[in-house]
N, C-alpha and C. Protein backbone atom coordinates (compact mmCIF):
# COMPACT_ATOMS: atom_id res chain seq x y z
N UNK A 1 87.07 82.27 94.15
CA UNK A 1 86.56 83.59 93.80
C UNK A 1 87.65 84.63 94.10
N UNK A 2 88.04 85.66 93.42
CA UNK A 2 89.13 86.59 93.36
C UNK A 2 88.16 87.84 94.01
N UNK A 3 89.55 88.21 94.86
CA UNK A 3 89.47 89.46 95.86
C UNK A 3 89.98 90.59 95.08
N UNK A 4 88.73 91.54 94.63
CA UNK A 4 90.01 93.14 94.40
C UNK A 4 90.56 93.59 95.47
N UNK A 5 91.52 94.09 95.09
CA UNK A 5 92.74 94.93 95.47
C UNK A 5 91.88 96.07 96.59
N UNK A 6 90.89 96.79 95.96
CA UNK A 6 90.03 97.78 96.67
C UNK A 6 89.53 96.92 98.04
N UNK A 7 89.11 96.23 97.89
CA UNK A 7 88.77 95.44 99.20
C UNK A 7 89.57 95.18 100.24
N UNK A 8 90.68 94.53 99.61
CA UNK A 8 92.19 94.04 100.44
C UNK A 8 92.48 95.51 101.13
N UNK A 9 92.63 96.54 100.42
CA UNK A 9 93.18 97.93 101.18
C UNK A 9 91.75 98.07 101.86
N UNK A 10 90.38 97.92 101.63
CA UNK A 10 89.53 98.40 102.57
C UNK A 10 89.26 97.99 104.05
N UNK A 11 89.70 96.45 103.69
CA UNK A 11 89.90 95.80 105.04
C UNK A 11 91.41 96.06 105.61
N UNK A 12 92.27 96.01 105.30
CA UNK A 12 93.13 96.82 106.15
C UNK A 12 93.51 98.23 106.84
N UNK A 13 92.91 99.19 106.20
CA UNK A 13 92.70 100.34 106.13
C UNK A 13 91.34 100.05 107.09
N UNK A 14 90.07 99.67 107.80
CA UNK A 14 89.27 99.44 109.05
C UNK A 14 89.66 98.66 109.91
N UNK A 15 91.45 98.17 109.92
CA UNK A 15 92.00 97.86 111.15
C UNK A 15 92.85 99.14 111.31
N UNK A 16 93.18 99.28 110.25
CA UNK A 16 94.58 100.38 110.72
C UNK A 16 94.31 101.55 109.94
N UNK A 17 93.24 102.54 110.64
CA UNK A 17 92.68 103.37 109.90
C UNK A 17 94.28 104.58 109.64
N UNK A 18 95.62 104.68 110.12
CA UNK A 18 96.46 105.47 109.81
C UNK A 18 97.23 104.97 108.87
N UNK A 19 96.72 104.08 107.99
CA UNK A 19 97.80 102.87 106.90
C UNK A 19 97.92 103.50 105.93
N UNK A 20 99.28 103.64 105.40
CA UNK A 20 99.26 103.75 103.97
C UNK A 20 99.56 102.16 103.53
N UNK A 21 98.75 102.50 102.77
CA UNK A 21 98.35 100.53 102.09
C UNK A 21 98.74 100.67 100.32
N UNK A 22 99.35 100.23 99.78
CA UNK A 22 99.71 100.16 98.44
C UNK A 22 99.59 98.37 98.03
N UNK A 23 98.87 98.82 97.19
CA UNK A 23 98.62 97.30 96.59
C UNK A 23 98.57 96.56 95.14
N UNK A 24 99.26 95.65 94.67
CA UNK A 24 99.99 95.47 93.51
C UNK A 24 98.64 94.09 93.09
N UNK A 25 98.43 93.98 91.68
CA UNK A 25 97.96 92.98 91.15
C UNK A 25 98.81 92.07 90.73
N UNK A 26 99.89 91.06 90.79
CA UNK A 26 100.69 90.38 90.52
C UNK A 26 100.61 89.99 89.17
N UNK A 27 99.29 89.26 88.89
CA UNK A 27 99.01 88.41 87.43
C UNK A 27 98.40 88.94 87.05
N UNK A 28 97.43 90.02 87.60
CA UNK A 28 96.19 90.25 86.73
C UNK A 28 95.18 89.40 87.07
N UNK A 29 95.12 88.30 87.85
CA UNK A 29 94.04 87.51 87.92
C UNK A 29 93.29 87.52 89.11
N UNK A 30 93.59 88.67 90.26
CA UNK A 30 92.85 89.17 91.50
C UNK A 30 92.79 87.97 92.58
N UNK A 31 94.30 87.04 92.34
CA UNK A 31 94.78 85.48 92.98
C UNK A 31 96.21 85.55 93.50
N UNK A 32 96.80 86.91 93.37
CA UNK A 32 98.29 86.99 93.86
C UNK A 32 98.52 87.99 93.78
N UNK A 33 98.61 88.80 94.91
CA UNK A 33 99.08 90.60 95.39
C UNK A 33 100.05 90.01 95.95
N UNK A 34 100.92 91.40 96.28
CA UNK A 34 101.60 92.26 96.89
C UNK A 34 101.22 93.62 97.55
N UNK A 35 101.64 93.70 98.53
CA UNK A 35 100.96 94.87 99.31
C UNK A 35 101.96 95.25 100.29
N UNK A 36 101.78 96.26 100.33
CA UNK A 36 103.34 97.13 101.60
C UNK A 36 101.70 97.68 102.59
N UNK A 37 102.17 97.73 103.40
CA UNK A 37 101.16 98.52 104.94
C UNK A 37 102.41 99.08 105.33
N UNK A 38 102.21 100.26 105.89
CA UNK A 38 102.69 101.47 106.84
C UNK A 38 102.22 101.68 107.87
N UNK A 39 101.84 101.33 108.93
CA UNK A 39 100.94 102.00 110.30
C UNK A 39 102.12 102.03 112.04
N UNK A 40 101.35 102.92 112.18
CA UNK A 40 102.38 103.43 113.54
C UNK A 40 101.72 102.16 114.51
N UNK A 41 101.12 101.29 114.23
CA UNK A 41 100.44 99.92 114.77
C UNK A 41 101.39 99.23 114.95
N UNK A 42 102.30 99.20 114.34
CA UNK A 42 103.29 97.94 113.89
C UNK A 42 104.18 98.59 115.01
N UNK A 43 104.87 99.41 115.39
CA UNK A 43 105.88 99.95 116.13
C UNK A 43 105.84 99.20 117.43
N UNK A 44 107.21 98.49 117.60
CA UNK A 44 107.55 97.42 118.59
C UNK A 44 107.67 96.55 118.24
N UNK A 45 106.88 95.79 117.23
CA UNK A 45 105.98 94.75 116.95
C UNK A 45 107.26 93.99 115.71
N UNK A 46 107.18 92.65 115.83
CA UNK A 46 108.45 91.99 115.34
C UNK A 46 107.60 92.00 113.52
N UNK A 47 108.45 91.06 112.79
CA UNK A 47 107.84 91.32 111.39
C UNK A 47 106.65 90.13 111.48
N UNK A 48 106.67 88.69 112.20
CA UNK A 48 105.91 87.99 112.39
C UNK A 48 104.59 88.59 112.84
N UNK A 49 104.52 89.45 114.23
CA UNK A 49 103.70 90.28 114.72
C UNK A 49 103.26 91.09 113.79
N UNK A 50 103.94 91.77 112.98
CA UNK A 50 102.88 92.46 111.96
C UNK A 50 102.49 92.18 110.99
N UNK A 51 102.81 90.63 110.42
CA UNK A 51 102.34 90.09 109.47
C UNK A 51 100.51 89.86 110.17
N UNK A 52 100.96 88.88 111.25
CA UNK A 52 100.12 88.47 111.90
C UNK A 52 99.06 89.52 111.80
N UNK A 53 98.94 90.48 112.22
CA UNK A 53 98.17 91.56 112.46
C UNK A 53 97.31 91.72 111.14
N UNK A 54 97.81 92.16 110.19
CA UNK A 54 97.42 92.38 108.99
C UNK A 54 96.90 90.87 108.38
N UNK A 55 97.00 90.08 108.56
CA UNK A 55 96.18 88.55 108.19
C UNK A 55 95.26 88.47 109.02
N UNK A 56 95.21 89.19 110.12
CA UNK A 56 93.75 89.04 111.19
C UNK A 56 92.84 90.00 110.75
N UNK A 57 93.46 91.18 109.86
CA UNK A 57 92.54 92.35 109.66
C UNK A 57 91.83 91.54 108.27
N UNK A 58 92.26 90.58 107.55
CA UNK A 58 91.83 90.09 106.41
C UNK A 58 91.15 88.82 106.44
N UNK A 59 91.16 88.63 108.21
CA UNK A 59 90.12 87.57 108.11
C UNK A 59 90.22 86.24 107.74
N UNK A 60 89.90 85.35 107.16
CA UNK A 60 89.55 84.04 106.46
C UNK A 60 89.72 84.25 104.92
N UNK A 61 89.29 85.43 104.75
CA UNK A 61 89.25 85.86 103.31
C UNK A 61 90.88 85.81 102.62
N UNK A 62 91.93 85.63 103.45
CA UNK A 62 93.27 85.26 102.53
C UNK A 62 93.29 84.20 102.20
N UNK A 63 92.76 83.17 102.74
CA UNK A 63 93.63 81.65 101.84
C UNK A 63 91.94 81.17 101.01
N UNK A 64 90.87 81.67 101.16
CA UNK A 64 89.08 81.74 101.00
C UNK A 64 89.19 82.72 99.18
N UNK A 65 89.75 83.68 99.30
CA UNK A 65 89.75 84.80 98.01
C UNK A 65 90.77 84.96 97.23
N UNK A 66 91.62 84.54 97.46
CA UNK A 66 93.39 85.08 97.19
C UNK A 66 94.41 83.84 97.25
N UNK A 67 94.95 83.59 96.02
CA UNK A 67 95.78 82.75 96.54
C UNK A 67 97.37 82.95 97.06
N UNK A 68 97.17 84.26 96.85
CA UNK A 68 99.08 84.60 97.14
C UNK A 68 98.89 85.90 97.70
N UNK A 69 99.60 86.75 98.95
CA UNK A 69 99.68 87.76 99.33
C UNK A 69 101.08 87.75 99.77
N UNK A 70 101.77 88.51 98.88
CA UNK A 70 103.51 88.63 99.44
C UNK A 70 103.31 90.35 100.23
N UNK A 71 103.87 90.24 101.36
CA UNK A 71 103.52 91.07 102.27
C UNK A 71 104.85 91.55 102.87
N UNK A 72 104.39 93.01 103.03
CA UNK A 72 105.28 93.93 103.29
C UNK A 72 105.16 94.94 104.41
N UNK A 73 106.01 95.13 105.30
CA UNK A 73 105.04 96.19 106.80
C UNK A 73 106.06 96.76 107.05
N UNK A 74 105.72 97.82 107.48
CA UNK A 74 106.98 99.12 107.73
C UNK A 74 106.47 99.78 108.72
N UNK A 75 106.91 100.08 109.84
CA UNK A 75 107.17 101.53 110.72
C UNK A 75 106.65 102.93 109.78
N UNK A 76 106.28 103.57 109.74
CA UNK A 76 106.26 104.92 109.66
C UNK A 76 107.71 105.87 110.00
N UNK A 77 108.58 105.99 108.89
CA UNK A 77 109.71 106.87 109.79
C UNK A 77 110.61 107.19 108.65
């Protein structure tokens, strides 16, 4: 079953309510995003650590809804 995009930013955006979240449809088939996150969350935090973070805010629902999330996390700066 395919995850919109609106969802993916809704659940990240109720972990990291300061996120700018941008999120790409890859195929068109709601089975392979891209997504950049921004949050002052991530600061310290290695790129593993903020991957990590953002796959916990999404739950089960990444490898369950989605088959591809190429992921992107940035500092604020």
């Amino acid at each position: 079953m395919a995850m919109a995009a609106a969802d993916i930013e809704r659940l990240i955006k109720e972990r990291f309510p300061d996120a700018l979240v941008s999120i790409d449809d890859l195929a068109g088939d709601g089975d392979h995003y891209a997504a950049t996150v921004v949050s002052e969350a991530f600061r310290g935090k290695s790129r593993v650590e903020q991957h990590k973070m953002v796959y916990d805010a999404l739950g089960g629902r990444r490898s369950a809804e989605m088959q591809t999330l190429a992921l992107r996390t940035q500092v604020p700066g």
